[in-house]
C-alpha atoms as a PDB file:
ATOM      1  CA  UNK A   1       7.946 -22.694 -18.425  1.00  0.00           C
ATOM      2  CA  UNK A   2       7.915 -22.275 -14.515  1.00  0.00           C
ATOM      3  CA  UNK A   3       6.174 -24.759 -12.295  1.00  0.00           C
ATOM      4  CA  UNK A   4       3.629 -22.853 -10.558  1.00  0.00           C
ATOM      5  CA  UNK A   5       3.844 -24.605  -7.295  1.00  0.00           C
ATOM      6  CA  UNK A   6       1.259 -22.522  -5.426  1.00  0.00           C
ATOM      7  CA  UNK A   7      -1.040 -23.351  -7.873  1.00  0.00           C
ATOM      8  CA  UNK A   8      -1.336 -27.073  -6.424  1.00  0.00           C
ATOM      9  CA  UNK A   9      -0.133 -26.493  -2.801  1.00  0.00           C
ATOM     10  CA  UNK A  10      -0.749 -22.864  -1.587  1.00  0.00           C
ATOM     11  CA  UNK A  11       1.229 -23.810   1.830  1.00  0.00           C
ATOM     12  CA  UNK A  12       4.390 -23.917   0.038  1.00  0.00           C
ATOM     13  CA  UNK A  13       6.292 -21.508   1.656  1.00  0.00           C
ATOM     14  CA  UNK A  14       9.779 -22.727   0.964  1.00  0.00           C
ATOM     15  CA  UNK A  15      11.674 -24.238  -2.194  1.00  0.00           C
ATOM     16  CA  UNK A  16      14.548 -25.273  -4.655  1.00  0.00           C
ATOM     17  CA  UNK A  17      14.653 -24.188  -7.595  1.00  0.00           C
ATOM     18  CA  UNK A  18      17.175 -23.744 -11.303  1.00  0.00           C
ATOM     19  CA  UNK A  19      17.720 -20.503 -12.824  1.00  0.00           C
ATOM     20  CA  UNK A  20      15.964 -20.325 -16.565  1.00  0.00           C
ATOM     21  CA  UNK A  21      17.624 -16.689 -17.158  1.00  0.00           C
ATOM     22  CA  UNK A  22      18.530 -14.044 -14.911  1.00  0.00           C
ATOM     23  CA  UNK A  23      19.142  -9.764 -16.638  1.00  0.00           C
ATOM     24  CA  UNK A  24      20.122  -6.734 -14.601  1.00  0.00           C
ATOM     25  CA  UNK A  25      17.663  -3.729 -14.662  1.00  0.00           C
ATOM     26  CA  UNK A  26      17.827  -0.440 -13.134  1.00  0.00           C
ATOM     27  CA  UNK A  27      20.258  -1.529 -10.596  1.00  0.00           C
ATOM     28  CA  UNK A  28      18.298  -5.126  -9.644  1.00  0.00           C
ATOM     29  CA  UNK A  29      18.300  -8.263 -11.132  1.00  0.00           C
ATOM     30  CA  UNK A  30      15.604 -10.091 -12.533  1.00  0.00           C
ATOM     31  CA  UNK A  31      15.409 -13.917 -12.200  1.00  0.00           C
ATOM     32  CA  UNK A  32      13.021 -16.650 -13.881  1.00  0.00           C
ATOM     33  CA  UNK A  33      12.978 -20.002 -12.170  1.00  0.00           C
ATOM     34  CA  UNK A  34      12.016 -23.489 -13.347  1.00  0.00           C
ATOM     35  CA  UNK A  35       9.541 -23.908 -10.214  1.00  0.00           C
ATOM     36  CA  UNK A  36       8.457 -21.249  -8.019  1.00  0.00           C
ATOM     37  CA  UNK A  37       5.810 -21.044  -4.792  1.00  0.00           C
ATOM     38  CA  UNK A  38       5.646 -16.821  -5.253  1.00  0.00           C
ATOM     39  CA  UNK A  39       1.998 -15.796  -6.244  1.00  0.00           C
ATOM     40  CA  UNK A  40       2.971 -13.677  -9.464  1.00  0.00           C
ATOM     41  CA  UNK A  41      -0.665 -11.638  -8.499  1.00  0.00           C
ATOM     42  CA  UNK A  42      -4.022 -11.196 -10.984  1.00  0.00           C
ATOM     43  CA  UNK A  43      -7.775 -11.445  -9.742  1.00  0.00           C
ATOM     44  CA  UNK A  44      -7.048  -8.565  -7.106  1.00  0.00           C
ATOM     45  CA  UNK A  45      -4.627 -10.541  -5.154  1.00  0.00           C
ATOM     46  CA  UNK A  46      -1.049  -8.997  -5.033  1.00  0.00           C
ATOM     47  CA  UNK A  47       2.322 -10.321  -5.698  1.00  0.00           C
ATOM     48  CA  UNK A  48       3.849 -12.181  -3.166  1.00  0.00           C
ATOM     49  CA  UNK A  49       6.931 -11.004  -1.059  1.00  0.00           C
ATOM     50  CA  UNK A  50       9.806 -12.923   0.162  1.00  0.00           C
ATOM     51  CA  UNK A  51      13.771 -14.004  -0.220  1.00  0.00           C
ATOM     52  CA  UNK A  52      15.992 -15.613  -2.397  1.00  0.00           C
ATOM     53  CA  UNK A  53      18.752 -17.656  -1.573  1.00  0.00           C
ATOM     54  CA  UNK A  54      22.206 -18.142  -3.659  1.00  0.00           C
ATOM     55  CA  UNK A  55      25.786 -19.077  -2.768  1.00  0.00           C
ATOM     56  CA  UNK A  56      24.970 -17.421   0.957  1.00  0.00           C
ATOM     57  CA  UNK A  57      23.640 -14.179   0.058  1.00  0.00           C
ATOM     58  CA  UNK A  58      19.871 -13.597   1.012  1.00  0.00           C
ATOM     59  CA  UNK A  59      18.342 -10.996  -1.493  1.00  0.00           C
ATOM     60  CA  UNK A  60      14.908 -10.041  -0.926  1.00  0.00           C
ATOM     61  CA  UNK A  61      12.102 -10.468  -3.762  1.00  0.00           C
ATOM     62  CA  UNK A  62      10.190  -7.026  -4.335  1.00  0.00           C
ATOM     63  CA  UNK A  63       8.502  -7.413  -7.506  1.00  0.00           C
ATOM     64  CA  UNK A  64       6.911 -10.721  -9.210  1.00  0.00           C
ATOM     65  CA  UNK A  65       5.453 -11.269 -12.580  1.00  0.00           C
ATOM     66  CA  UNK A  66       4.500 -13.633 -14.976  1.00  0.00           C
ATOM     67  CA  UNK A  67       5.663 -13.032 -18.446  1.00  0.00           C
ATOM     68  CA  UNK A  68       4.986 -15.663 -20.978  1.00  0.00           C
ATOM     69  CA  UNK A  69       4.655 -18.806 -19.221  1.00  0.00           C
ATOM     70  CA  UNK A  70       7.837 -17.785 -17.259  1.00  0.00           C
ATOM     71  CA  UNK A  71       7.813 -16.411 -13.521  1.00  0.00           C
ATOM     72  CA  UNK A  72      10.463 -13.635 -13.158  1.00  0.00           C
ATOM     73  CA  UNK A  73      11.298 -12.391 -10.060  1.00  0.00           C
ATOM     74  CA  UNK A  74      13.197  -8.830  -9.390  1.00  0.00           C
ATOM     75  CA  UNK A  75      15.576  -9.193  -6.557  1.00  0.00           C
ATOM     76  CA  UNK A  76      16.455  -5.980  -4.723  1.00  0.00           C
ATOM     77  CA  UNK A  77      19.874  -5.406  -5.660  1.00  0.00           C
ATOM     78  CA  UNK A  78      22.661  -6.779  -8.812  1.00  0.00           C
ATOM     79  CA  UNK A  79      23.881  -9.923  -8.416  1.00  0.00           C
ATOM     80  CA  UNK A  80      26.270 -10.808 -11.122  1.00  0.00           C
ATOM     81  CA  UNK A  81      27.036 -14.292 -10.406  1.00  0.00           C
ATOM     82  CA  UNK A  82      23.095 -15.290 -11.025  1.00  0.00           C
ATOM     83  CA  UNK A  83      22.953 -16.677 -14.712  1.00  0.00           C
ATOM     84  CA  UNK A  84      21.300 -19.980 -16.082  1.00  0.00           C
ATOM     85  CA  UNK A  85      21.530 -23.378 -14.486  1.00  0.00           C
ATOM     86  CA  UNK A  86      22.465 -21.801 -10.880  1.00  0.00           C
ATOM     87  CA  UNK A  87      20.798 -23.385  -8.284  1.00  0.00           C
ATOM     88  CA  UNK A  88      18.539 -21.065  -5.791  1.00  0.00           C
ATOM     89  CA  UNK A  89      16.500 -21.444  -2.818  1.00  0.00           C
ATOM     90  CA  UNK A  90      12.843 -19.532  -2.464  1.00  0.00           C
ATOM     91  CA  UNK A  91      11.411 -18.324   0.826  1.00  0.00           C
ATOM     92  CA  UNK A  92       8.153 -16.405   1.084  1.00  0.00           C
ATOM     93  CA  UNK A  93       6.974 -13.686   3.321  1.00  0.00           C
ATOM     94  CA  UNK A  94       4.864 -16.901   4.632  1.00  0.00           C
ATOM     95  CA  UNK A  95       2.757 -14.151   7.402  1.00  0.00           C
ATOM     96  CA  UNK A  96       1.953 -11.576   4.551  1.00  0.00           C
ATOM     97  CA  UNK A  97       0.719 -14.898   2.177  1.00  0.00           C
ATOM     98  CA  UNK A  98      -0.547 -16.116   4.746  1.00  0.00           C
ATOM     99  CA  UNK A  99      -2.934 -13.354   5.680  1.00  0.00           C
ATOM    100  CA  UNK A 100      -3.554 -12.569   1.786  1.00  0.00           C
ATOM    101  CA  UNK A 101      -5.049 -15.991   2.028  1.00  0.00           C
ATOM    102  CA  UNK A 102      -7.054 -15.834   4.043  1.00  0.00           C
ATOM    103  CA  UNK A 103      -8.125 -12.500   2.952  1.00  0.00           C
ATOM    104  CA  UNK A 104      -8.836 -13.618  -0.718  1.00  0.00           C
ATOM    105  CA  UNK A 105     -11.095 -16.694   1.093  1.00  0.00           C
ATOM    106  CA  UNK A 106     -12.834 -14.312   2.879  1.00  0.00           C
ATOM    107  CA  UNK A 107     -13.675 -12.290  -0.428  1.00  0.00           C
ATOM    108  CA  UNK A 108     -14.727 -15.672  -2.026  1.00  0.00           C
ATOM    109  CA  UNK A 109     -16.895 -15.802   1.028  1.00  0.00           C
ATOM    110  CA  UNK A 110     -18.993 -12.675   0.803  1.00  0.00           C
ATOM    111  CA  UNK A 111     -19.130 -13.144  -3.258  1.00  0.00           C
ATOM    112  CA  UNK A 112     -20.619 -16.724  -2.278  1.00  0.00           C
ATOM    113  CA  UNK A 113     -23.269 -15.043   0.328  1.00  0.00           C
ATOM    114  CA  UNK A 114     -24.100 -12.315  -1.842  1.00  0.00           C
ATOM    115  CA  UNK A 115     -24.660 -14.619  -5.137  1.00  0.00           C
ATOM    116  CA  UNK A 116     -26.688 -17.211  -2.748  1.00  0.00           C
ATOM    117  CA  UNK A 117     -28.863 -14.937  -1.290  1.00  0.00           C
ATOM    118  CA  UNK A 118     -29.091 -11.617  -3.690  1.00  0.00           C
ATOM    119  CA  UNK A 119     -28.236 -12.821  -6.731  1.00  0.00           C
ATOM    120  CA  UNK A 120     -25.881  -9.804  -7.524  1.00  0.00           C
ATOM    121  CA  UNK A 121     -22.791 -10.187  -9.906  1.00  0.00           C
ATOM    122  CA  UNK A 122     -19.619  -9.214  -9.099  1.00  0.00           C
ATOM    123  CA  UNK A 123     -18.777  -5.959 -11.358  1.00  0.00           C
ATOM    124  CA  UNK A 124     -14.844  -5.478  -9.627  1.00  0.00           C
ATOM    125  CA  UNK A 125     -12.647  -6.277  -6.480  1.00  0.00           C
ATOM    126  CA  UNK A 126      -9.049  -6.204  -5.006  1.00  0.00           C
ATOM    127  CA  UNK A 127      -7.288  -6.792  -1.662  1.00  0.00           C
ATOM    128  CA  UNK A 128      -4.416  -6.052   0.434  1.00  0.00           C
ATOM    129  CA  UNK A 129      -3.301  -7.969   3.112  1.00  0.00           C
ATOM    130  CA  UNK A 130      -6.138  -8.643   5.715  1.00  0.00           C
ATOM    131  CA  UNK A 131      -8.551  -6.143   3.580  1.00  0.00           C
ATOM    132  CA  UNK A 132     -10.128  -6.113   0.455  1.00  0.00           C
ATOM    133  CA  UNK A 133     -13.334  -4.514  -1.492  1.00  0.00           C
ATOM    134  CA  UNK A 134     -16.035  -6.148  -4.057  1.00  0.00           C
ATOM    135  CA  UNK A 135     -18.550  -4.009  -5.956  1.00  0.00           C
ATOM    136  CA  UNK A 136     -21.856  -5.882  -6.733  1.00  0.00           C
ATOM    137  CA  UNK A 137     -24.599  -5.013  -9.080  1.00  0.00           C
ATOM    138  CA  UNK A 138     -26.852  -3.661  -6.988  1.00  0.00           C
ATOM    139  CA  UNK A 139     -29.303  -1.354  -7.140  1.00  0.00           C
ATOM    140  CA  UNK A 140     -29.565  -0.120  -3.019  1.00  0.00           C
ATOM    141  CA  UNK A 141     -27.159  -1.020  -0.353  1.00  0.00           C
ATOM    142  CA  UNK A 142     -28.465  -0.057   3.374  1.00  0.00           C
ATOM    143  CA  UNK A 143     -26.936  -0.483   6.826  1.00  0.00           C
ATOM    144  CA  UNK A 144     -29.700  -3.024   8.050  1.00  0.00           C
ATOM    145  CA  UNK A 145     -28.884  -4.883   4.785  1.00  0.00           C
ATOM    146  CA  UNK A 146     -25.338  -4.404   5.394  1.00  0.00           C
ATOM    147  CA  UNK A 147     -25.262  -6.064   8.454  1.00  0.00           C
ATOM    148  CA  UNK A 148     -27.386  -8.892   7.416  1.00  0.00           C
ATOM    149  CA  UNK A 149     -24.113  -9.421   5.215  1.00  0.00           C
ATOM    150  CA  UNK A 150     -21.663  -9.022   7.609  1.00  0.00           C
ATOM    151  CA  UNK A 151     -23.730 -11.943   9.478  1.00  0.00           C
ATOM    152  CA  UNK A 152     -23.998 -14.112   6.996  1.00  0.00           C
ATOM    153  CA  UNK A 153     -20.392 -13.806   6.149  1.00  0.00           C
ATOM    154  CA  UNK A 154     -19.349 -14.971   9.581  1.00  0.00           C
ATOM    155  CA  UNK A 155     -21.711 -17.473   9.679  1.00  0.00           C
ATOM    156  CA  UNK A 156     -19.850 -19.286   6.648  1.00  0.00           C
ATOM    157  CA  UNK A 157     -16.452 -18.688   8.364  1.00  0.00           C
ATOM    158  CA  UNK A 158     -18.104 -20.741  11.773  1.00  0.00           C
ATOM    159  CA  UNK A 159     -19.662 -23.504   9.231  1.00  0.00           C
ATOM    160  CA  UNK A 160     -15.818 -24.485   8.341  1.00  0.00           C
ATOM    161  CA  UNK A 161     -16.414 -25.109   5.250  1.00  0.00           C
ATOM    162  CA  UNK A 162     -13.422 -27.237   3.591  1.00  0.00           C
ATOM    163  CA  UNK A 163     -12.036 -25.446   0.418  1.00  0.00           C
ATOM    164  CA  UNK A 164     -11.018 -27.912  -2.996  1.00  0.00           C
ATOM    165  CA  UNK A 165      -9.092 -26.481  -5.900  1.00  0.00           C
ATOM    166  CA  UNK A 166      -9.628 -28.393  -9.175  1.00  0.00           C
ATOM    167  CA  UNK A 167      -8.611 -28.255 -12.677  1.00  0.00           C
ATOM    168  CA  UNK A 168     -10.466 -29.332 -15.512  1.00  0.00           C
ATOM    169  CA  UNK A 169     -10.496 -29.118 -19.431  1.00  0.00           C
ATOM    170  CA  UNK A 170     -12.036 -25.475 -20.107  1.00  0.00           C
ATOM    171  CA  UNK A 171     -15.004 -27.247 -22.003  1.00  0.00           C
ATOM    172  CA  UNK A 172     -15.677 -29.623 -19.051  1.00  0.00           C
ATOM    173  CA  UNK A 173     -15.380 -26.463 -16.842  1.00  0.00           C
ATOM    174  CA  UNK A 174     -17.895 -24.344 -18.364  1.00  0.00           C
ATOM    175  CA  UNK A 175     -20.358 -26.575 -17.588  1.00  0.00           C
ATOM    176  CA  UNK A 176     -20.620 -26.208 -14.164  1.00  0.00           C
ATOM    177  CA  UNK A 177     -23.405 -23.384 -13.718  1.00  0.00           C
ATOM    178  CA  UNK A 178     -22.593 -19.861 -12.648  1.00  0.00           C
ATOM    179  CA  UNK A 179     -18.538 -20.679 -12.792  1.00  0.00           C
ATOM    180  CA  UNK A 180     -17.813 -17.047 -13.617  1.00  0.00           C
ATOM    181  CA  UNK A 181     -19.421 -14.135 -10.979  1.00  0.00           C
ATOM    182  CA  UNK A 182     -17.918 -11.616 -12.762  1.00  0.00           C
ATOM    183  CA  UNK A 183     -19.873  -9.193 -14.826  1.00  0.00           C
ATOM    184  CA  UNK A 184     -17.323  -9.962 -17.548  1.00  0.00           C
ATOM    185  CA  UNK A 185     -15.676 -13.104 -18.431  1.00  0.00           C
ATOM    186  CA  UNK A 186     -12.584 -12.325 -18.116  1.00  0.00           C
ATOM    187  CA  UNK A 187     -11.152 -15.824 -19.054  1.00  0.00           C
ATOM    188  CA  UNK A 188      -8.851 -15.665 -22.669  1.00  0.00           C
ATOM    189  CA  UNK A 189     -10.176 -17.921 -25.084  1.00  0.00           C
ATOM    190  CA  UNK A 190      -6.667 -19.377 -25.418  1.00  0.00           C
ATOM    191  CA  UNK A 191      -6.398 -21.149 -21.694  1.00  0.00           C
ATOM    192  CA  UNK A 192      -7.317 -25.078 -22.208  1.00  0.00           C
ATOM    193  CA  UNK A 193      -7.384 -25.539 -18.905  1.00  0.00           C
ATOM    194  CA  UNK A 194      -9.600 -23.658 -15.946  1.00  0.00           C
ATOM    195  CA  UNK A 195      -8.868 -24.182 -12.265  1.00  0.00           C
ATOM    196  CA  UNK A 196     -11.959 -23.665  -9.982  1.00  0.00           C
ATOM    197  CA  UNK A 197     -12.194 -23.224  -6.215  1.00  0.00           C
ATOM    198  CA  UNK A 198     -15.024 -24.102  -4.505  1.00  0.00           C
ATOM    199  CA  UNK A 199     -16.008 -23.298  -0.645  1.00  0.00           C
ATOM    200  CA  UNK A 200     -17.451 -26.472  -0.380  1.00  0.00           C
ATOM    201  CA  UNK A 201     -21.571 -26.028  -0.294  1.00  0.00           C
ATOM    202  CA  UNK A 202     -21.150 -21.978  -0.526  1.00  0.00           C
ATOM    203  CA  UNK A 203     -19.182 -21.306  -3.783  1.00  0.00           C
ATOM    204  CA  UNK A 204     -17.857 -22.326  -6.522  1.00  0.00           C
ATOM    205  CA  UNK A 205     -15.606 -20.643  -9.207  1.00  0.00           C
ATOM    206  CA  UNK A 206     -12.969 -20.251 -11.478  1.00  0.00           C
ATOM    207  CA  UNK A 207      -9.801 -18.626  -9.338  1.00  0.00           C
ATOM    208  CA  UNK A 208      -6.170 -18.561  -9.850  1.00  0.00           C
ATOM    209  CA  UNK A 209      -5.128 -17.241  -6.354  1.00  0.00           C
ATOM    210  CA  UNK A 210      -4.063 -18.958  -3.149  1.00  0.00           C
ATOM    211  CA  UNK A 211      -6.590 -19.345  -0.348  1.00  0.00           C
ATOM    212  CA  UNK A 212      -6.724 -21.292   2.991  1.00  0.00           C
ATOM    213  CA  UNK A 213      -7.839 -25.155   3.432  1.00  0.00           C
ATOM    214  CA  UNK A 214     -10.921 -24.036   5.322  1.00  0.00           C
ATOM    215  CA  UNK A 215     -13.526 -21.367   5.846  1.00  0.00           C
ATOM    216  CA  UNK A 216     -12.699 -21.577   9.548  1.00  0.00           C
ATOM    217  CA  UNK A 217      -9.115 -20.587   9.361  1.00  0.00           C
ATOM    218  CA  UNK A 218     -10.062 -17.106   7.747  1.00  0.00           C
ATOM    219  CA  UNK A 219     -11.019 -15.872  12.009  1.00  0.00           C
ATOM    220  CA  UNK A 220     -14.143 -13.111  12.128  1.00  0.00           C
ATOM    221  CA  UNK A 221     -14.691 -10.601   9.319  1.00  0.00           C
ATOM    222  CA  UNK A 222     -16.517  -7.436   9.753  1.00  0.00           C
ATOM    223  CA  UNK A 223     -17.768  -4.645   7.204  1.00  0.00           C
ATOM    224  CA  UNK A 224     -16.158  -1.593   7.540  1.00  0.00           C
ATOM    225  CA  UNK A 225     -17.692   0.479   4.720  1.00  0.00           C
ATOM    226  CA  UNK A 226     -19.667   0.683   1.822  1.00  0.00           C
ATOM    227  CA  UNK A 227     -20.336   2.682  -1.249  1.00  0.00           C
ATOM    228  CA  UNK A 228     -22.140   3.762  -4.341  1.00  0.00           C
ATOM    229  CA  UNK A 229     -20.066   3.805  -7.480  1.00  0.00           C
ATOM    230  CA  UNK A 230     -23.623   3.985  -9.705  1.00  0.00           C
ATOM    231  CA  UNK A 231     -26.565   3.400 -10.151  1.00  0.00           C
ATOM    232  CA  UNK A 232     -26.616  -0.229 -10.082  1.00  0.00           C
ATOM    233  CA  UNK A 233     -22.597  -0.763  -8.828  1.00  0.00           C
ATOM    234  CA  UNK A 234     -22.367  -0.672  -4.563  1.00  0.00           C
ATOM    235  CA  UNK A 235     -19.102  -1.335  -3.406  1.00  0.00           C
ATOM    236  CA  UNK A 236     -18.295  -3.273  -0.038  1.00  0.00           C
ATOM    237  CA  UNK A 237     -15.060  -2.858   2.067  1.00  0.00           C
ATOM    238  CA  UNK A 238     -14.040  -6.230   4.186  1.00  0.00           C
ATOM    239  CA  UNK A 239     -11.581  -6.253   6.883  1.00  0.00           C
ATOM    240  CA  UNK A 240     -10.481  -9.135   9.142  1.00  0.00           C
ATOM    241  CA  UNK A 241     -10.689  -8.975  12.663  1.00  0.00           C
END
C-alpha cells in the first residue's frame, strides 16, 4: 500500500520514498512507491506532474495512477536500474499543483454558493489548471443570475474562509447532512473510511483532492461562460483571474 501523503498535507511538494515494484512499458518505466505526495487524479482533478529522483538521474513523471491500493507512477523514459527496495526522491510540478488547488477550492466554492443559495445539485464537473466547469440541476440560467454568482463567489474568496480536511468512519460520516452534492453517490460501498472538506461556514463535503488552507489564497474568480446541457442540467465555466 502507498502512503498517500497529499491526502494529510496537500503542501507536500517534495519527498523520500522506497520502490514497491518498478516494470518497463512501451519504452517508460512504471514505478510504485511506499509513500508518495503526487495526486493520482479522480473527482475532476487531474494527475499531478513532476520529477523523480534516483542515483543522479532526474526523470520526469507524466502519467499517475492508483491501481489497487498502490500509486504507480510512469516515468518518461527506461530506467533499468529501478527495481524494489531502491531508494527515490519525489518532486512535484509544485506551480501546476499549486494552481490546481486552488482551482479545485474555487469549484468547492461556487458548489457551496450555489447549494446555499439555490439549492441545485451538482449533476458533473472537471478542471484544468486555473479553470474548471460544474453543471447544476437547474432549470434556467440567465446573465443577471449569472453574475449574482460570480459575486457571491468572490465574496467567499474575500471572507477567507479557513479550509479543514477530516476523516471519519463512513457511518459517522454519513451523518453529517447534505455530505454528498452530487446527483449520484458516487462513494463504493466498500470504503470504511470518508474524508470530508469543509470551507469552513460555506461547505462541507466528502473530497479526495488537494485544495488550499484558505478561501483567500484562491485570488478573484470570474465566470466566463455558461451553458444548457438539458432541460434541467446548466453548466458553468470558472476561470481564475
Amino acid at each position: 500500500m502507498t502512503e498517500l501523503l497529499y491526502y494529510t498535507d496537500a503542501y507536500c511538494a517534495d519527498f523520500d520514498a522506497v520502490v514497491l515494484a518498478a516494470e518497463a512499458v512501451d519504452g517508460k518505466t512504471r514505478v510504485a512507491l511506499d509513500r508518495t505526495a503526487f495526486y493520482p487524479g479522480g473527482g475532476g482533478q487531474p494527475h499531478d506532474l513532476g520529477w523523480l529522483n534516483f542515483e543522479g538521474q532526474r526523470q520526469q513523471v507524466v502519467e499517475v495512477v492508483k491501481e489497487d491500493g498502490q500509486v504507480w507512477h510512469t516515468l518518461d523514459i527506461e530506467i533499468p536500474g529501478l527495481k524494489f527496495g531502491s531508494q527515490v526522491s519525489g518532486e512535484l510540478d509544485w506551480t501546476r499543483r499549486y494552481l490546481l488547488m486552488r482551482t479545485h477550492t474555487a469549484m468547492h466554492i461556487l458548489c457551496g454558493v450555489v447549494w446555499r443559495d439555490y439549492g441545485a445539485s451538482v449533476t458533473g464537473g472537471n478542471m484544468d489548471p486555473g479553470r474548471g466547469r460544474m453543471d447544476f440541476e437547474f432549470a434556467s440560467l440567465t446573465r443577471d443570475l449569472i453574475g449574482e454568482i460570480e459575486a457571491k463567489c468572490n465574496a467567499e474568496v474575500a471572507a477567507a474562509r479557513p479550509v479543514r480536511t477530516q476523516v471519519l468512519p463512513r457511518e459517522e460520516a454519513f451523518q453529517i447532512p447534505d455530505l454528498i452534492r452530487t446527483k449520484i453517490n458516487l462513494l463504493p460501498e466498500g470504503i470504511s473510511e470518508i474524508r470530508t472538506v469543509e470551507l469552513v461556514g460555506l461547505d462541507l463535503q466528502a473530497d479526495g483532492g488537494t485544495h488550499v488552507a484558505n478561501t483567500q489564497e484562491v485570488g478573484a474568480l470570474r465566470v466566463v461562460d455558461y451553458k444548457s446541457k438539458g432541460a434541467i442540467n446548466k453548466r458553468i465555466y470558472i476561470e481564475l483571474v
